[in-house]
N, C-alpha and C. Protein backbone atom coordinates (compact mmCIF):
# COMPACT_ATOMS: atom_id res chain seq x y z
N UNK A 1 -24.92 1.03 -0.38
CA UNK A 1 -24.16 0.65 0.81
C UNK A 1 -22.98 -0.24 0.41
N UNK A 2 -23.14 -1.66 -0.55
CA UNK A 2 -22.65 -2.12 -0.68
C UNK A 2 -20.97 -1.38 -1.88
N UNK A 3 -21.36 -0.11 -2.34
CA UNK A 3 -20.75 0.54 -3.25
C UNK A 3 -19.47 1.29 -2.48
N UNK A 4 -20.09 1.71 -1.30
CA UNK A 4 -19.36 2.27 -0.41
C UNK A 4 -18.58 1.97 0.33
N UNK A 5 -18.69 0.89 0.92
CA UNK A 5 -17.89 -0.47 1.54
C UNK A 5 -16.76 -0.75 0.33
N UNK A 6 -17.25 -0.94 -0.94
CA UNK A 6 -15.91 -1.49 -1.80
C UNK A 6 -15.30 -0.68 -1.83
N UNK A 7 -15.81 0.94 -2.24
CA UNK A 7 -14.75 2.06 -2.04
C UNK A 7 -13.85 2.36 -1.00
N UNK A 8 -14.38 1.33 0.13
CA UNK A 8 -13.29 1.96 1.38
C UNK A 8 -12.41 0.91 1.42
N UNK A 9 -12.76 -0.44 0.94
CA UNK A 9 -11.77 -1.67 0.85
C UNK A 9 -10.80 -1.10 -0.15
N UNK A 10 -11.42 -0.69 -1.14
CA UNK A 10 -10.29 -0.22 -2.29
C UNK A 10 -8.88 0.50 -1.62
N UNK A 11 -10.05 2.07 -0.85
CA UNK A 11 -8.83 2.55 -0.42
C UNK A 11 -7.65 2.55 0.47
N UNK A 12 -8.03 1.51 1.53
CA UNK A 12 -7.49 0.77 2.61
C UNK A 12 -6.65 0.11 2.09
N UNK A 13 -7.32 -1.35 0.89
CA UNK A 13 -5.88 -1.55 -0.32
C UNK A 13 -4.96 -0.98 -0.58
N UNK A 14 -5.69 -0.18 -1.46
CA UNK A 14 -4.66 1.06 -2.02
C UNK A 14 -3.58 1.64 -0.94
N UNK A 15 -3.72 1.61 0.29
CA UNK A 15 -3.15 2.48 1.21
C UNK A 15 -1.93 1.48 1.73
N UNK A 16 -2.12 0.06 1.99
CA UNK A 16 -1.41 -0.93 2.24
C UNK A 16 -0.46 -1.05 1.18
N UNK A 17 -0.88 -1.04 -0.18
CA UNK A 17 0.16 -1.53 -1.31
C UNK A 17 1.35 -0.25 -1.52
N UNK A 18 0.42 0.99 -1.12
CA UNK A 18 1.73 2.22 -0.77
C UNK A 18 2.86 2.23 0.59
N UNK A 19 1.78 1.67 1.50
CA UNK A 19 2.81 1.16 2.41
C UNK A 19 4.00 -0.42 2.36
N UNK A 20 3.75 -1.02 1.59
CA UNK A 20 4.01 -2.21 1.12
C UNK A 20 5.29 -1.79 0.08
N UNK A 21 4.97 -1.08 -1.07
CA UNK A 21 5.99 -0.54 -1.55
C UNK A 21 7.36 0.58 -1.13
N UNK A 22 6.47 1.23 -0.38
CA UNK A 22 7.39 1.68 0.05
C UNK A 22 8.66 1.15 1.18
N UNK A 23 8.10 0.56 1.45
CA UNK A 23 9.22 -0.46 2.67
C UNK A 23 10.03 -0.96 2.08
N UNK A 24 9.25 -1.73 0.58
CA UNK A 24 10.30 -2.46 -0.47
C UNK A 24 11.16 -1.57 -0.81
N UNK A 25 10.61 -0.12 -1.52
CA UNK A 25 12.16 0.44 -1.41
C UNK A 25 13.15 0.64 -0.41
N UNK A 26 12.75 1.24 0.62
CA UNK A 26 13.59 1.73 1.90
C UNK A 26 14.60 0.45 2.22
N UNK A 27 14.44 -0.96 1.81
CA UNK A 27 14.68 -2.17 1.83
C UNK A 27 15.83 -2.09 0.57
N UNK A 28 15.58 -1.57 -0.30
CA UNK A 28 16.22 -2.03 -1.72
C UNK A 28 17.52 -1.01 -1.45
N UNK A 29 17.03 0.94 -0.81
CA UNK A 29 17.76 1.35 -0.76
C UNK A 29 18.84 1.08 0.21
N UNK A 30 18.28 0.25 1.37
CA UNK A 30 19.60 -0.29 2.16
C UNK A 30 20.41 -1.15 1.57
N UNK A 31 20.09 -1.97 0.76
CA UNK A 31 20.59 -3.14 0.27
C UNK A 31 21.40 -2.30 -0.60
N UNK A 32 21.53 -1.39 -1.55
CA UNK A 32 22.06 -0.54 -2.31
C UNK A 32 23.25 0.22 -1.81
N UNK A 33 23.28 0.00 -0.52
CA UNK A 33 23.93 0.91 0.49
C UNK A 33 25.09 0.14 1.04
């Protein structure tokens, strides 16, 4: 149970730091602009 729970924190992480990065670019590419 407890294995499964970390796997979904992971991927919820994981899912934020793609959303997280990506803003930073969309951000960088305006600034570029």
């Amino acid at each position: 149970m407890d294995e499964q729970w970390g796997y979904v924190g992971a991927k919820s992480r994981q899912r934020w730091l793609f959303y997280a990065y990506d803003r930073l670019l969309d951000d960088g590419w305006l600034a570029a602009v």
